[in-house]
C-alpha atoms as a PDB file:
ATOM      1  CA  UNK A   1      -3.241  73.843 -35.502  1.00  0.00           C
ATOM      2  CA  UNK A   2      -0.135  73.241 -34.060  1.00  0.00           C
ATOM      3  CA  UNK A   3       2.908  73.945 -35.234  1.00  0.00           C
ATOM      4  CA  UNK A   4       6.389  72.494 -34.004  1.00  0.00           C
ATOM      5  CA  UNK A   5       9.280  74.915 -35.589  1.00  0.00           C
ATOM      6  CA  UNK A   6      11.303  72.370 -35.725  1.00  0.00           C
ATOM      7  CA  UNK A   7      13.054  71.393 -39.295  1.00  0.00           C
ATOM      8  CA  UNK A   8      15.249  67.970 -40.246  1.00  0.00           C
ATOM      9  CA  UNK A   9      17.754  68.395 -43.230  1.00  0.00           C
ATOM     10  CA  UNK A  10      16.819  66.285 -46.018  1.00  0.00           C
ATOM     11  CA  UNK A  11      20.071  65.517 -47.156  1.00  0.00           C
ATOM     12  CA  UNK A  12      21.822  62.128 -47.677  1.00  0.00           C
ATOM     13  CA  UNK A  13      21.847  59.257 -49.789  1.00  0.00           C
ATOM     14  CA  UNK A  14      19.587  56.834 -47.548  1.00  0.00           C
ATOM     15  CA  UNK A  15      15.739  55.912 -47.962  1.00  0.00           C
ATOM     16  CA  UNK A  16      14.982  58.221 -45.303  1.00  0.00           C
ATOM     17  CA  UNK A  17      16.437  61.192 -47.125  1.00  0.00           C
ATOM     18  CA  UNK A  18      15.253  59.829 -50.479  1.00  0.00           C
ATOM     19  CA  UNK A  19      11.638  59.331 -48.832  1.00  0.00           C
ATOM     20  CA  UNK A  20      11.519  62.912 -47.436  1.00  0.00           C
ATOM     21  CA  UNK A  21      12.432  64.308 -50.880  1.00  0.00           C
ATOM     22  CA  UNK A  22       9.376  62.220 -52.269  1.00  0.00           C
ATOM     23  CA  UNK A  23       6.776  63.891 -50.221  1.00  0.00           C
ATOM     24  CA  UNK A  24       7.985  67.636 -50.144  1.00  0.00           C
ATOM     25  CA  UNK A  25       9.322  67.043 -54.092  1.00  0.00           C
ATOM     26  CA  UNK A  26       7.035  69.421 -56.422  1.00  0.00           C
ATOM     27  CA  UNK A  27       5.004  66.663 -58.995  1.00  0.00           C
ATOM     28  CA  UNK A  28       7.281  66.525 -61.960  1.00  0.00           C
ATOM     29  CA  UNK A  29      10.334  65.455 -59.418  1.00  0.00           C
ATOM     30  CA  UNK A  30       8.045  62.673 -57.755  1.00  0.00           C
ATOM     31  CA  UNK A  31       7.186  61.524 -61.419  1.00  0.00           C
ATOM     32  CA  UNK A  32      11.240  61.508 -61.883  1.00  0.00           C
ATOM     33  CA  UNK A  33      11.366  59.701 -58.405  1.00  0.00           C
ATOM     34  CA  UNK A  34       9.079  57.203 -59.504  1.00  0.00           C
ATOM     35  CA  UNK A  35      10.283  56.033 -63.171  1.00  0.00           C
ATOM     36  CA  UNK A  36      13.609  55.921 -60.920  1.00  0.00           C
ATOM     37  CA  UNK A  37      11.962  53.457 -58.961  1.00  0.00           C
ATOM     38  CA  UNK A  38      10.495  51.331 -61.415  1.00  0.00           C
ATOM     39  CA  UNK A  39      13.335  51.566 -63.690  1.00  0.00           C
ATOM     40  CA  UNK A  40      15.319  49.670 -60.673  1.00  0.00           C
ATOM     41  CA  UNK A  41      12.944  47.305 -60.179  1.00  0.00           C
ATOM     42  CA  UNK A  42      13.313  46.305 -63.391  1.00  0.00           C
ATOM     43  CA  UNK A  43      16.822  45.873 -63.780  1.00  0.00           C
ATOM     44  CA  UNK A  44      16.811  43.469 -60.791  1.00  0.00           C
ATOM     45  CA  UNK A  45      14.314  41.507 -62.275  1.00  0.00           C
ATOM     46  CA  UNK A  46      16.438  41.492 -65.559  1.00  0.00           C
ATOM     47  CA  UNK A  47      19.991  40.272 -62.714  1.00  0.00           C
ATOM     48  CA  UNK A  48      17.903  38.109 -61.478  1.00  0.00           C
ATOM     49  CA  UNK A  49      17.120  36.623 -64.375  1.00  0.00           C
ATOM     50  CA  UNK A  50      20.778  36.467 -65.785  1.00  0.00           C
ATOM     51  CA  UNK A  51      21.855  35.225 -62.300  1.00  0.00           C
ATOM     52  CA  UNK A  52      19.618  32.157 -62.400  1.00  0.00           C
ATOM     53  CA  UNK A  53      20.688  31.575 -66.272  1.00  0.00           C
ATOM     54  CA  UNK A  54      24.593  31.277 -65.456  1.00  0.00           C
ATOM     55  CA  UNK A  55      23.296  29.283 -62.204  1.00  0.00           C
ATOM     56  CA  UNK A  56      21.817  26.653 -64.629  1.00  0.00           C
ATOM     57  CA  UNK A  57      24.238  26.637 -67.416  1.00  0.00           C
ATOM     58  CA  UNK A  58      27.703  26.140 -64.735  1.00  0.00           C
ATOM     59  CA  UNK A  59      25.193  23.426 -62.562  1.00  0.00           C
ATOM     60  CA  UNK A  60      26.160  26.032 -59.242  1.00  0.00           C
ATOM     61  CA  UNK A  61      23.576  27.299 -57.087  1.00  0.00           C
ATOM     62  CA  UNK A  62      23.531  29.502 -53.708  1.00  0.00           C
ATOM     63  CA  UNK A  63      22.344  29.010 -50.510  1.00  0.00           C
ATOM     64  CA  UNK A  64      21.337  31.578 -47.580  1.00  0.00           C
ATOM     65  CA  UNK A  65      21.111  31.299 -44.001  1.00  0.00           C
ATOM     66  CA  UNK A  66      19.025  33.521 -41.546  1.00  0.00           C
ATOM     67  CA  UNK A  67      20.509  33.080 -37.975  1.00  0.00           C
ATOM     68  CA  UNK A  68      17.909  34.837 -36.167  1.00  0.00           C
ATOM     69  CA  UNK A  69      15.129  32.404 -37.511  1.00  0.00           C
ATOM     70  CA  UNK A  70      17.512  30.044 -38.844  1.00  0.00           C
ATOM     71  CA  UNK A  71      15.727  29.373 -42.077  1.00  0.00           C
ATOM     72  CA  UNK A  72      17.779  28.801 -45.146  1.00  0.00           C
ATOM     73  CA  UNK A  73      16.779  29.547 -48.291  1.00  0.00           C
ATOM     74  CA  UNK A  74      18.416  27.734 -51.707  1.00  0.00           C
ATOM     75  CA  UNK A  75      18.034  29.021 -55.250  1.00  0.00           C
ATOM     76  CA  UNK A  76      16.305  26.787 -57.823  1.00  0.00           C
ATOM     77  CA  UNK A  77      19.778  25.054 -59.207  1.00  0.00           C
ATOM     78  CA  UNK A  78      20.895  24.403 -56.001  1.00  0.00           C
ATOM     79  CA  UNK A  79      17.764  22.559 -55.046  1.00  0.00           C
ATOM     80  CA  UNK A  80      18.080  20.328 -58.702  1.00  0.00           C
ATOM     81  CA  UNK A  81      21.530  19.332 -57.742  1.00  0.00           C
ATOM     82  CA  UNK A  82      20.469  17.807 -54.934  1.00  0.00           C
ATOM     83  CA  UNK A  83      17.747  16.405 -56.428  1.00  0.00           C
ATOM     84  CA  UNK A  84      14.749  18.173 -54.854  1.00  0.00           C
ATOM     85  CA  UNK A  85      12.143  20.767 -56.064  1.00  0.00           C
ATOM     86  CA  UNK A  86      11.858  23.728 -55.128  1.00  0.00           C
ATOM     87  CA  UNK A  87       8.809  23.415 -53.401  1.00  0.00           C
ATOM     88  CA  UNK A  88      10.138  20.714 -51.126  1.00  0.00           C
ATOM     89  CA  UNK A  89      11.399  21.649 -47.413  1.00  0.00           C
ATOM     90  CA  UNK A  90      14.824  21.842 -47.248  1.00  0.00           C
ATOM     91  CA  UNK A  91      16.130  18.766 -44.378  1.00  0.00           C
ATOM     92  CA  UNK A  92      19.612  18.553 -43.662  1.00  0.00           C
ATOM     93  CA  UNK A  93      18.977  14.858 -42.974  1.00  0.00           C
ATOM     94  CA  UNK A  94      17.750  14.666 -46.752  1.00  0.00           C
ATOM     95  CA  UNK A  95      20.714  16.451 -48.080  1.00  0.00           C
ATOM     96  CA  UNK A  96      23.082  14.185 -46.101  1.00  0.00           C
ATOM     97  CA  UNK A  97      21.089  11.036 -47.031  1.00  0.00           C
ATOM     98  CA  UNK A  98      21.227  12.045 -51.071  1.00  0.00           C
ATOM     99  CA  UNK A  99      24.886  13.066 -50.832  1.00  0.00           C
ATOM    100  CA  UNK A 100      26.441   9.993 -48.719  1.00  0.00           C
ATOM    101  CA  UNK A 101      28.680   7.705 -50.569  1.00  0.00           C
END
């Protein structure tokens, strides 16, 4: 077996640091690490949620835009003001032809 000597500090507030803590953490703190987990995860769900609500009651919506593979993505409202579904491809040309005078 090989051993290296060599030691990283495992302090910070990144997922790196949090990650490290998880695997040398004794049981009862990667239970704690966990329920921590899964208690965020469940209060985006729950933002989410609230997020699309107000979306739908003020008729706004959101778009997003990813230059590097320049795919947009539109939440569910903004697709209904336009007039799509969400399942339809989003085409500029669409957009254009469904919002011209």
């Amino acid at each position: 077996m090989v051993e290296f000597g060599y030691e990283i500090e495992l302090s910070g507030n990144d997922e790196l640091a949090d990650l490290a803590t998880a695997f040398i953490a004794p049981p009862s703190s990667s239970k704690k690490f966990y329920d921590d987990i899964k208690h965020s995860e469940a209060y985006l769900v729950d933002s989410k949620a609230k997020l699309e609500d107000a979306q739908r009651i003020a008729h706004v919506g959101y778009w997003e835009w990813d230059l590097t593979s320049n795919h947009v993505i539109w939440s569910d409202e903004t697709y209904r003001i336009y007039g799509l579904q969400p399942q339809d491809a989003i085409d500029i040309a669409v957009v254009r032809k469904n919002t011209s005078p």
